[in-house]
Protein backbone atom coordinates (compact mmCIF):
# COMPACT_ATOMS: atom_id res chain seq x y z
CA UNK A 1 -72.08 55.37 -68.44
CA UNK A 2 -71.02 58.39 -70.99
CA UNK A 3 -70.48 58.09 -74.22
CA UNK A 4 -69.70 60.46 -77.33
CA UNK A 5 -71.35 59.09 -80.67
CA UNK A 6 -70.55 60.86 -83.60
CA UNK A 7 -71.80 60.34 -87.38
CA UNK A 8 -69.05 60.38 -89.84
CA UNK A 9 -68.71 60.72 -93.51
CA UNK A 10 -65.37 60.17 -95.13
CA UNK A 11 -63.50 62.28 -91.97
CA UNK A 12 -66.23 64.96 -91.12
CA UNK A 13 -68.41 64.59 -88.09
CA UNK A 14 -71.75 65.50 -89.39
CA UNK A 15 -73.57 65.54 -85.64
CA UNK A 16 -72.39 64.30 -82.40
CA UNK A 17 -73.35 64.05 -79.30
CA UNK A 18 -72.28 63.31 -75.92
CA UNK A 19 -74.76 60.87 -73.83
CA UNK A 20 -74.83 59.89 -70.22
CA UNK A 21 -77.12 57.48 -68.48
CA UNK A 22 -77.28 55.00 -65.34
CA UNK A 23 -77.42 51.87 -68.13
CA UNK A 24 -75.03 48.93 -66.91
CA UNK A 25 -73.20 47.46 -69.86
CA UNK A 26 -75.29 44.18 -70.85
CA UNK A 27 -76.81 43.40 -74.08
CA UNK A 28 -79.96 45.15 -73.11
CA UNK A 29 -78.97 47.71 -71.55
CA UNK A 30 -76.49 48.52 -74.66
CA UNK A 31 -79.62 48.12 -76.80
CA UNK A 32 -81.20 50.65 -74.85
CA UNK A 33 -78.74 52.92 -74.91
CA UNK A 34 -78.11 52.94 -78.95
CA UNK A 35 -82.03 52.85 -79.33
CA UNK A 36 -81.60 56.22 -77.12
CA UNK A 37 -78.49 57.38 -79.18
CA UNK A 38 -80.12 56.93 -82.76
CA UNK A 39 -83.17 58.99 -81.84
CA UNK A 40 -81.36 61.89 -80.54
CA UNK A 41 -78.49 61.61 -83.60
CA UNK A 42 -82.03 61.11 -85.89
CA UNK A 43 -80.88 58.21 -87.31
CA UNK A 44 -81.88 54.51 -87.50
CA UNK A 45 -80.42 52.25 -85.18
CA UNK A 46 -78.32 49.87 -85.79
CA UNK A 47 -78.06 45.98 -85.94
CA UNK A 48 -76.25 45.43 -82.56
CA UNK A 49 -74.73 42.30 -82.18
CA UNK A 50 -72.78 40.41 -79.26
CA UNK A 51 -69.28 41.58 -80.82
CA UNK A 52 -70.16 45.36 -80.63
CA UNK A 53 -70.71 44.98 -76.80
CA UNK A 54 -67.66 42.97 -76.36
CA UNK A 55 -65.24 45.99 -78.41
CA UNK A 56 -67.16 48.48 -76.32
CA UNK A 57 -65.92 46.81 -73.16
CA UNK A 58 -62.67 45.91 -74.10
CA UNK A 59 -61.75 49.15 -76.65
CA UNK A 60 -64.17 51.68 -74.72
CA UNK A 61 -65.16 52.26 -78.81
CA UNK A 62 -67.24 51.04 -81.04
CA UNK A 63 -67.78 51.18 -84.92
CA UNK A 64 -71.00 50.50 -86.42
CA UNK A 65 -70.31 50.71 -90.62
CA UNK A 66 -73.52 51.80 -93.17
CA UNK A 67 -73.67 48.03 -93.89
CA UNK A 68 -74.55 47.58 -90.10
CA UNK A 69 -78.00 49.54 -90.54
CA UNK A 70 -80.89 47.94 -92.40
CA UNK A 71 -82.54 51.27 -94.09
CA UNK A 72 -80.22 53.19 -96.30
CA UNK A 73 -78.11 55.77 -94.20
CA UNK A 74 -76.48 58.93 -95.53
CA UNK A 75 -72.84 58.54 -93.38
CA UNK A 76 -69.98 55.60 -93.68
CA UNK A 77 -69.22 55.12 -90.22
CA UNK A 78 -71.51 55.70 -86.62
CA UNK A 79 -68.62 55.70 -83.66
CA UNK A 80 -69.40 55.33 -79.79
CA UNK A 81 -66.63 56.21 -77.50
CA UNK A 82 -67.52 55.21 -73.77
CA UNK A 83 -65.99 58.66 -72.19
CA UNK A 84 -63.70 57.43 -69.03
CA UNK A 85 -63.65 60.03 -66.61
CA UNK A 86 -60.11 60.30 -65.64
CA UNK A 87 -58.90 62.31 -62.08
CA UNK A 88 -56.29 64.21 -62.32
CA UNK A 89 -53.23 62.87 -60.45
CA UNK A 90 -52.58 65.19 -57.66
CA UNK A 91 -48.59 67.04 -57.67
CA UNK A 92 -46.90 66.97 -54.60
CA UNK A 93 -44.01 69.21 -54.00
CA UNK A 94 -41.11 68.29 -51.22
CA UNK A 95 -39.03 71.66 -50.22
């Protein structure tokens, strides 16, 4: 799976980054994967709970608000977009 997290205050991404990683989309393996997000955005990691899964799977985004971390954070809004890797649909001409 790919995803782009980036750390926002008001509308300014302070740091982003894009992630990919061979994590299947269960509870623990989400875990995992915002464990591995938070240390490379330096960061605490977030309370996850089942609902943040669930608008990952069904959005492909999730928003995780400063009220979601425990320890004080210094950004309103932590947003993970699951990057769908779309193929180009092929043109075919008829003369």
């Amino acid at each position: 799976m790919k995803v782009w997290a980036k750390v926002m205050k008001g509308d300014k991404i302070l740091r982003d980054v894009v992630y990919e990683n061979d994590v299947p989309l269960t509870q623990s393996g989400f875990q995992s994967l915002m464990q591995e997000l938070s240390y490379k955005l330096d960061i605490a990691t977030p309370v996850i709970l089942v609902n943040h899964l669930k608008h990952l799977e069904r959005f492909n985004r999730v928003k995780f608000l400063a009220r979601d971390f425990i320890e004080d954070v210094d950004f309103d809004l932590l947003i993970v977009e699951r990057v769908l890797d779309e193929k180009k649909p092929k043109l075919y001409l008829n003369y």
